[in-house]
Protein backbone atom coordinates (compact mmCIF):
# COMPACT_ATOMS: atom_id res chain seq x y z
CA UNK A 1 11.97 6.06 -14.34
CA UNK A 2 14.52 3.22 -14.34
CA UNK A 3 14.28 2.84 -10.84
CA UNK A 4 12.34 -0.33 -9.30
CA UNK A 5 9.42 0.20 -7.90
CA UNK A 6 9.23 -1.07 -3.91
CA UNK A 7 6.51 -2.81 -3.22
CA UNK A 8 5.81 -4.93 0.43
CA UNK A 9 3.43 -7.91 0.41
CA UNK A 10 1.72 -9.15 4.11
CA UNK A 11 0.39 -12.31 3.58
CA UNK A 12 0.36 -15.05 6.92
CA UNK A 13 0.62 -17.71 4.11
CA UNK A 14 3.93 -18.37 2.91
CA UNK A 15 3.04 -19.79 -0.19
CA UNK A 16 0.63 -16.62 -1.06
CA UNK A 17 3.49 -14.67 -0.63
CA UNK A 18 6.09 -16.56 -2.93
CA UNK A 19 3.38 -16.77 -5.52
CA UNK A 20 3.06 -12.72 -5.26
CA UNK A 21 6.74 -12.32 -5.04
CA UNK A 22 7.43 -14.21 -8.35
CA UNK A 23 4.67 -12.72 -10.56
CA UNK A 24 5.91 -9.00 -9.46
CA UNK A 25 9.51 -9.65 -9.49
CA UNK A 26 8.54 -10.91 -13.43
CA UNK A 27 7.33 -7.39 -13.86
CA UNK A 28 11.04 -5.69 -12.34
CA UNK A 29 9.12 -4.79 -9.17
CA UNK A 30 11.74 -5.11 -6.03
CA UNK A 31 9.76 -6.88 -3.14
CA UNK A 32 9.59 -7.24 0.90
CA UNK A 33 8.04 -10.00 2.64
CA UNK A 34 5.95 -9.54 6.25
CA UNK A 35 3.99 -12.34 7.68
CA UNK A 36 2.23 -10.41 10.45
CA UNK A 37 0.83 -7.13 11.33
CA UNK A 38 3.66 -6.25 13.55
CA UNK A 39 6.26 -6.42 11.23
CA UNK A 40 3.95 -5.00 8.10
CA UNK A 41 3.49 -1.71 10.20
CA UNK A 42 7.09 -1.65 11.22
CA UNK A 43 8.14 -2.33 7.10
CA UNK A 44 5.64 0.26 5.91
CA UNK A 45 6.98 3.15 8.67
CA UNK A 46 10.37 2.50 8.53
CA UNK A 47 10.95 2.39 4.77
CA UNK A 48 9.45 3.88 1.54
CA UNK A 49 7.14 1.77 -0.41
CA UNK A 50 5.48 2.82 -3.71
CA UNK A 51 2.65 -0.29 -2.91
CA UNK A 52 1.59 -2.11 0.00
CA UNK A 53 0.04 -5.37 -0.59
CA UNK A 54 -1.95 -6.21 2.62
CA UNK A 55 -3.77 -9.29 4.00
CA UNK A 56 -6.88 -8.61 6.24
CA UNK A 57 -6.89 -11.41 8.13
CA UNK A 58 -3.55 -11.37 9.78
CA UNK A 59 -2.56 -12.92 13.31
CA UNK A 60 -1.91 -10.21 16.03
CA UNK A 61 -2.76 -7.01 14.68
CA UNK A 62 -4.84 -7.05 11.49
CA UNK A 63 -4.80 -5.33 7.71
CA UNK A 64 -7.67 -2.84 9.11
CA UNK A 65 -5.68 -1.62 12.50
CA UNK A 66 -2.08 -2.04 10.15
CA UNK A 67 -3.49 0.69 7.23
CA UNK A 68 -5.28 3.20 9.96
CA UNK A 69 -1.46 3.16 11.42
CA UNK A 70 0.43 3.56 8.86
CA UNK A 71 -2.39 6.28 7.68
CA UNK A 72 -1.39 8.22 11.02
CA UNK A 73 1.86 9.56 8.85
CA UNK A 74 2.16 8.11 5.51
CA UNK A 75 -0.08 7.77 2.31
CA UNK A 76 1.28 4.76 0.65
CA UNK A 77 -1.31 3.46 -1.88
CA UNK A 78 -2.60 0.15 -0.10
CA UNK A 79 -4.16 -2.48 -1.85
CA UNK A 80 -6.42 -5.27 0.38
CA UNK A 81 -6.26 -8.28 0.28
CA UNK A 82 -9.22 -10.22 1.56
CA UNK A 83 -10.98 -13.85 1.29
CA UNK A 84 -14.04 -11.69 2.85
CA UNK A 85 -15.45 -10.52 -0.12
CA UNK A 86 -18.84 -8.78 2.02
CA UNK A 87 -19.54 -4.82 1.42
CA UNK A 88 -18.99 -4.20 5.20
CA UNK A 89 -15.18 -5.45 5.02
CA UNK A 90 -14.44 -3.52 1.91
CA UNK A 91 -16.24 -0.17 3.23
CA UNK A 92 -14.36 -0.90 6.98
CA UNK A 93 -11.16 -1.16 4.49
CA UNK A 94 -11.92 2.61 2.73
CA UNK A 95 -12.60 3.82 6.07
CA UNK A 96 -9.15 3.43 7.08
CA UNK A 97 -7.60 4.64 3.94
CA UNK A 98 -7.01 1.13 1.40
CA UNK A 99 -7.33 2.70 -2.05
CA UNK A 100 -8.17 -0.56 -4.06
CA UNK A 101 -8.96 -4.67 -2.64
CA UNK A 102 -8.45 -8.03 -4.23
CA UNK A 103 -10.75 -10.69 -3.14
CA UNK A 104 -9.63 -13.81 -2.53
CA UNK A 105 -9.00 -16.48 -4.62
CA UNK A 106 -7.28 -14.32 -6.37
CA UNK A 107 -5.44 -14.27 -10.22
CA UNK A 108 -2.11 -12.69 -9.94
CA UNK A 109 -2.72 -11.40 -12.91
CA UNK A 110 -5.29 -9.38 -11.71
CA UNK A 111 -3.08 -8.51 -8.81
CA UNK A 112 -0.72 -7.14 -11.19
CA UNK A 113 -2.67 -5.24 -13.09
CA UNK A 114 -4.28 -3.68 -10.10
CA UNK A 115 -0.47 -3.13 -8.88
CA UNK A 116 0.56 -1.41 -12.10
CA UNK A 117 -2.48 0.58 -12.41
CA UNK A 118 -2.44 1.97 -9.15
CA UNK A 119 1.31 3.08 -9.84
CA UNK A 120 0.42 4.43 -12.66
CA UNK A 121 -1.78 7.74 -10.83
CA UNK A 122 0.42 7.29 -7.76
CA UNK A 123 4.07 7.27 -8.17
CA UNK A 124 4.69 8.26 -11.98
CA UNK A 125 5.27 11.85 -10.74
CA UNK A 126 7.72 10.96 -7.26
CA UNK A 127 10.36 11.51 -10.39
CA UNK A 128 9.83 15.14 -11.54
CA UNK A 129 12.07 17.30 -10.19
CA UNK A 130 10.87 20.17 -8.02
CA UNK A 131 11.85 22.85 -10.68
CA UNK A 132 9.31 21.14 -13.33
CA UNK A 133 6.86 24.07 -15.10
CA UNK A 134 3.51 23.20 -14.26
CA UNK A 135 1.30 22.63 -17.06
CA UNK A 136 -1.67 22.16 -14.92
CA UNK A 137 -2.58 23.42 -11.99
CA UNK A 138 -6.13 24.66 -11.14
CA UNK A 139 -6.46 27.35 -8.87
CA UNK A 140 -9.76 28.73 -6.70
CA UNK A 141 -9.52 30.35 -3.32
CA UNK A 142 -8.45 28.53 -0.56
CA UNK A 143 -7.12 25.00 -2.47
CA UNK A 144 -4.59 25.00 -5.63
CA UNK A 145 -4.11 21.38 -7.35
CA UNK A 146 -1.09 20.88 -8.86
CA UNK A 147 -1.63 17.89 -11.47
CA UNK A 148 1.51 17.74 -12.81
CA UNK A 149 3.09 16.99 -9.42
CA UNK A 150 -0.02 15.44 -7.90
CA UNK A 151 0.29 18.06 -4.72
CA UNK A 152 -2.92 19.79 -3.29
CA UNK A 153 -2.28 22.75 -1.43
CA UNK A 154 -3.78 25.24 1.12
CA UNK A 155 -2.04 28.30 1.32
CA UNK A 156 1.54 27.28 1.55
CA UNK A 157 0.81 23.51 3.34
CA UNK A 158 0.33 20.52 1.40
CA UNK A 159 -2.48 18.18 2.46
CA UNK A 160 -1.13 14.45 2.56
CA UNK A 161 -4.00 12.15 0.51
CA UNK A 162 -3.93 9.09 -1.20
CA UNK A 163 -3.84 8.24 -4.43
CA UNK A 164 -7.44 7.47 -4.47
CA UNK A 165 -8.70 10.69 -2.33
CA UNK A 166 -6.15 12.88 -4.85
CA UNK A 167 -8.31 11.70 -7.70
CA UNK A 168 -11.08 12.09 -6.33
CA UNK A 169 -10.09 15.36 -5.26
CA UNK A 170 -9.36 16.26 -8.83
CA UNK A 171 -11.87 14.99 -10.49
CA UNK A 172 -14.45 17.12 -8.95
CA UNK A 173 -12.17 20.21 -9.35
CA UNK A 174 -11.77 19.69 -13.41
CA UNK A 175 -15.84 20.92 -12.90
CA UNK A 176 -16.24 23.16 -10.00
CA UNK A 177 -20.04 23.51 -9.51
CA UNK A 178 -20.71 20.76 -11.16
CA UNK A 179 -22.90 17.89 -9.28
CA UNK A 180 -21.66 14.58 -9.85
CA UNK A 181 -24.07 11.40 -8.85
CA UNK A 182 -22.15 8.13 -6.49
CA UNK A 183 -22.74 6.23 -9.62
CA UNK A 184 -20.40 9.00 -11.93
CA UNK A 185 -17.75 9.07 -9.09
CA UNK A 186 -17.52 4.88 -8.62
CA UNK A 187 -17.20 4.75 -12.68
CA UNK A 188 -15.07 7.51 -13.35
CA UNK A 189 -12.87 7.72 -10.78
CA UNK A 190 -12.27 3.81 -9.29
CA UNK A 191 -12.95 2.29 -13.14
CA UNK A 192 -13.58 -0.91 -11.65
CA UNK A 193 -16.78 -2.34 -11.12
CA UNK A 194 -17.20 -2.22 -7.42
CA UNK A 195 -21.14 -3.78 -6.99
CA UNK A 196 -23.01 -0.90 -6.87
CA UNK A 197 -21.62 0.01 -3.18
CA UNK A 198 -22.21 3.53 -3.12
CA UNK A 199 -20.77 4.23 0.48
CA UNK A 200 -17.18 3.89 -0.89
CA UNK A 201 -17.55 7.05 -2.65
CA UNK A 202 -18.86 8.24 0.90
CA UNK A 203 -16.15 7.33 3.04
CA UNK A 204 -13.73 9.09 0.59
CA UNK A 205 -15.44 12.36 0.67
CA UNK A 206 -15.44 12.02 4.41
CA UNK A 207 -11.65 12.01 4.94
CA UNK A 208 -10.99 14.01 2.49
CA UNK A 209 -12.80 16.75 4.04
CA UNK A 210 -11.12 15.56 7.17
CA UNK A 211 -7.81 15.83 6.06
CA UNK A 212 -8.81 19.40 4.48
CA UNK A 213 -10.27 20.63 7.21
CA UNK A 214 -6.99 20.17 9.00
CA UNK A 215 -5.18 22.72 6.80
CA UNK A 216 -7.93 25.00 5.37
CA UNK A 217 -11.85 24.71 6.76
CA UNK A 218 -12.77 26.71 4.26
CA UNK A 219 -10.87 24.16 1.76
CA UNK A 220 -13.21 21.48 3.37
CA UNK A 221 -16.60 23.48 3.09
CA UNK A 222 -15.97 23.95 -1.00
CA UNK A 223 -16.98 20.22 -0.88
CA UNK A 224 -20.49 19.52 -1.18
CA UNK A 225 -23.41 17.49 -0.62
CA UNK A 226 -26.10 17.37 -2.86
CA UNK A 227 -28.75 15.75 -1.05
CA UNK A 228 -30.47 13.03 -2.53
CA UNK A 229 -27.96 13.28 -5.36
CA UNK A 230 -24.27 13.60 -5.14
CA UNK A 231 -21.61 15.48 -4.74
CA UNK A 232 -19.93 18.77 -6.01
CA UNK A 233 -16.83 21.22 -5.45
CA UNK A 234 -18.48 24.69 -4.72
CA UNK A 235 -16.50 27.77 -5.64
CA UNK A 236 -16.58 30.47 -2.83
CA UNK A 237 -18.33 33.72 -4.43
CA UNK A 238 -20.34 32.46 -7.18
């Protein structure tokens, strides 16, 4: 765990940028600068970042079109950054895949904190080695979560999700059958207080059925609406 954690900050503003880069690099974080969406997208494919920091307002190509690229083939844990603080540019931002959004004027405390705590369910476990014993790992037909080394499987293929669709993911699982309300999901699984806007939760279950149905349809059925209510993961045969 001694390694430094990579993280790349897009910003158009210079001095948002140096003002990021100093309050990370004071918590051993080892940083990359882009100014634009061009260069963000080429950052965030080329190399391996444990965080992207990303402005939505960007000249060129913007922090929306930048994450649904880089969503095409990687799941880096993206975190928004956006003087817009409306519901329709956060829920555009989960659409494409952003797993958390800082709203302009921003603390960098806060930024920090958001940085560190999305670490801590990402990348913690891109350090166990592939021969760790799993200590927990829940099993049903069709889908096998490994917690341990935050993998989800279908059959023998992994399905690629992001930190945020992964807990979401696992949440439900720790109580198949269960039904679970938005309101439940947006407190126990984001833990921060996100306005009452319901259609994040939403938008998550939607690609993560997506990506599921990819690999296993049956995978993606086990998820389930609950009109009028919620959400639940359905065990085939009961």
């Amino acid at each position: 765990m001694s390694e430094k954690a990579r993280i790349l900050v897009v910003d158009d503003e210079e001095r948002i940028r140096r003002l990021l880069k100093m309050y990370l690099e004071r918590e051993n974080f080892e940083i990359d600068e882009a100014e634009d969406g061009e260069k963000a997208l080429q950052l965030a494919l080329d190399e391996d970042y444990d965080i992207i920091l990303l402005d939505l307002m960007l000249p060129g190509m913007d922090g929306i079109e930048v994450c649904k690229r880089i969503r095409e083939t990687k799941a880096t844990p993206i975190i928004m950054l956006t003087a817009k603080g409306e519901e329709t540019n956060r829920v555009q931002g989960f659409e494409v895949g952003t797993d958390d959004y800082v709203v302009k004027p921003f603390s960098p405390r806060e930024v920090v904190y958001r940085v560190k705590a999305l670490l801590r369910r990402s990348s913690a476990t891109k350090y166990l080695h592939t021969d760790t014993v799993a200590q927990n790992v829940i099993v049903f037909p069709h889908l096998t979560i490994d917690h341990d080394a935050h993998k989800v499987m279908c059959g023998d293929q992994e399905v690629p999700l992001t930190p945020k669709e992964y807990e979401l993911l696992h949440y439900l699982a720790k109580s198949p059958d269960k039904v679970f309300t938005r309101e439940q999901l947006l407190k126990d699984v984001w833990h921060y207080d996100f306005f009452g806007d319901l259609r994040t939760v939403d938008t998550h279950i939607k690609r993560l059925r997506e990506k599921l149905n990819k690999v296993s349809p049956k995978a993606a059925e086990m998820i389930t609406t609950v009109w009028g209510i919620g959400y639940k993961l359905e065990v085939p045969g009961k």
